[in-house]
Protein backbone atom coordinates (compact mmCIF):
# COMPACT_ATOMS: atom_id res chain seq x y z
CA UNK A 1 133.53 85.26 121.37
CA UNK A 2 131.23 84.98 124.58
CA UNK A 3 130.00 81.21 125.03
CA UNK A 4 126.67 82.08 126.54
CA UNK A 5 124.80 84.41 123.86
CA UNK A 6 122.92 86.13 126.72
CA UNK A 7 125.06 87.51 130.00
CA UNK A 8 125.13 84.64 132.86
CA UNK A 9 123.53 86.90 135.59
CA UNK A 10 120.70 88.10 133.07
CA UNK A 11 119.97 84.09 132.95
CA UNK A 12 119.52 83.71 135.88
CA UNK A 13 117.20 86.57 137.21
CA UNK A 14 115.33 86.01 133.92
CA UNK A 15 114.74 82.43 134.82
CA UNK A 16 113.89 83.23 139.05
CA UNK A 17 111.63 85.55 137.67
CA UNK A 18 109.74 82.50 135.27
CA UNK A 19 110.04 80.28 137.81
CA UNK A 20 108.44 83.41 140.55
CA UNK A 21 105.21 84.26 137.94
CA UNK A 22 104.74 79.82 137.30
CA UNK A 23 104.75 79.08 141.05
CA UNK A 24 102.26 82.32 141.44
CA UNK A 25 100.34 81.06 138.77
CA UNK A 26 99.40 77.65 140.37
CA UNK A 27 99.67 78.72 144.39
CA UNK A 28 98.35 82.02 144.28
CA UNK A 29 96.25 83.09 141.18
CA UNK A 30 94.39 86.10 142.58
CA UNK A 31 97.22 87.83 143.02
CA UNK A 32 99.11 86.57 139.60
CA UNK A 33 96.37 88.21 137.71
CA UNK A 34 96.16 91.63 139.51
CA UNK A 35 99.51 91.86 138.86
CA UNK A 36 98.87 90.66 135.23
CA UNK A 37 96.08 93.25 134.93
CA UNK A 38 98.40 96.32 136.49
CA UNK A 39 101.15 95.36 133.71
CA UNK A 40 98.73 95.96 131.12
CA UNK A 41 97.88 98.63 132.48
CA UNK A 42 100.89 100.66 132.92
CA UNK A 43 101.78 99.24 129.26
CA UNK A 44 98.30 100.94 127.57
CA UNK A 45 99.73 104.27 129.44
CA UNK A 46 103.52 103.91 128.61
CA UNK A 47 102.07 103.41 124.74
CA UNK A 48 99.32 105.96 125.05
CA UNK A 49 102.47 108.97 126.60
CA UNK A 50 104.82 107.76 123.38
CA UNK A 51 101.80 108.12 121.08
CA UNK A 52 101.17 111.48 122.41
CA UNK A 53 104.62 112.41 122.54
CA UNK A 54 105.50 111.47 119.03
CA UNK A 55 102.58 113.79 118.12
CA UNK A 56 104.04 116.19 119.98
CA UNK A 57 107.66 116.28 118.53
CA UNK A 58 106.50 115.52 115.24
CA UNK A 59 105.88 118.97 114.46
CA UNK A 60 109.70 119.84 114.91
CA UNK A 61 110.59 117.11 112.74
CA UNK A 62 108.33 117.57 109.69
CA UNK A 63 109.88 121.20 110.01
CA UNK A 64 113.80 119.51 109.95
CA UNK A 65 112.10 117.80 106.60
CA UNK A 66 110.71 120.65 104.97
CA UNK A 67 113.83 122.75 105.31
CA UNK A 68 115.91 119.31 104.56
CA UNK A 69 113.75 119.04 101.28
CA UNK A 70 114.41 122.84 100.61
CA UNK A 71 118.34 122.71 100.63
CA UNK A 72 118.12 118.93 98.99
CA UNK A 73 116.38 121.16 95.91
CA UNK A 74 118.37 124.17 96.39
CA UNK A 75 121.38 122.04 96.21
CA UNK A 76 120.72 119.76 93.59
CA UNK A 77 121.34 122.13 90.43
CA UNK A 78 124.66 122.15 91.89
CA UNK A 79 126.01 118.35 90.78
CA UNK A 80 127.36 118.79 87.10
CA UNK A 81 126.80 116.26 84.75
CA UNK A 82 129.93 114.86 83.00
CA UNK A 83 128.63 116.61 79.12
CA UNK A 84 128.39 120.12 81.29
CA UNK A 85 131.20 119.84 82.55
CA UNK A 86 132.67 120.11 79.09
CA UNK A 87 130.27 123.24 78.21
CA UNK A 88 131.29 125.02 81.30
CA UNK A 89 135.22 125.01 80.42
CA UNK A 90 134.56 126.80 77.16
CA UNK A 91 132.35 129.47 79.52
CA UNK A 92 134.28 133.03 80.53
CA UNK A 93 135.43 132.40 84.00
CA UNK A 94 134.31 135.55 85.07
CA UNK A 95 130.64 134.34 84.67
CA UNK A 96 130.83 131.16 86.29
CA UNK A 97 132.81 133.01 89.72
CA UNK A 98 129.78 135.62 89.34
CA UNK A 99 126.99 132.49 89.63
CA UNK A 100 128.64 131.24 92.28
CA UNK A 101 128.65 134.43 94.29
CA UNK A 102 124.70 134.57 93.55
CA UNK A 103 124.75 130.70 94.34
CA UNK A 104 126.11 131.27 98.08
CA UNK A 105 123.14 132.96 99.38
CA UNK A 106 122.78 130.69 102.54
CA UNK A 107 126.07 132.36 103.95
CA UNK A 108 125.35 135.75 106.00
CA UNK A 109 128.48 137.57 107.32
CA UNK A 110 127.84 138.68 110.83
CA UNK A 111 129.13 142.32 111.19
CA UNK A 112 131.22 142.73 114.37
CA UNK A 113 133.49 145.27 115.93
CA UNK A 114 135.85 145.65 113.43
CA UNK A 115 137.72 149.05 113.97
CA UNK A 116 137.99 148.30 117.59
CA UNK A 117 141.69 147.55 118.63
CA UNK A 118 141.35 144.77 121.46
CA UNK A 119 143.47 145.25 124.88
CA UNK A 120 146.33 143.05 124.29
CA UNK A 121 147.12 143.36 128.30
CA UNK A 122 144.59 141.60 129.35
CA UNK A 123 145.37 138.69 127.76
């Protein structure tokens, strides 16, 4: 475990820089608040580019939730209460494999070049 619960050299810049903004405070207020008045200013436009940012990928991300939602829903029938359970033993298992081929219609097979022998030389 570190003794110092901030890093030494962190300290110290943190506490040149206090020291820096109180002496421009007294000496040399002019330029203390221009300086003051630019921070704010880049601040209200940092804020004002995440704001409009956000908007912007915000669109993408209440699609992730829709379709989220959609296999939440889709999926849910799927979790088999404990007194099923017991009803589905006594079922024909020929009808429960035939649900669950109906049940896997989020899996496409992607047709390829079967019948094509590949070129074992050029491997």
């Amino acid at each position: 475990m570190n003794r110092f619960p901030v890093h030494p050299v962190f300290a110290v810049i943190a506490t040149l820089g206090s020291l820096g903004l109180i002496y421009m405070l007294f000496f040399n207020p002019k330029t203390f608040f221009k300086l003051f008045i630019w921070a704010v200013v880049i601040g209200i436009i940092i804020l004002i580019y995440r704001l409009v940012m956000k908007k912007r990928t915000n669109n993408e991300y209440s699609q992730f939730l829709k379709a989220a939602k959609r296999s939440k829903k889709r999926f849910k029938d799927k979790k088999i209460h404990h007194a099923q359970k017991h009803v589905l033993h006594k079922k024909n298992k020929t009808a429960i494999s035939a649900k669950r081929r109906r049940e896997n219609n989020h899996l496409t097979v992607i047709e390829g070049k079967k019948g094509k022998k590949k070129n074992r030389a050029l491997f």
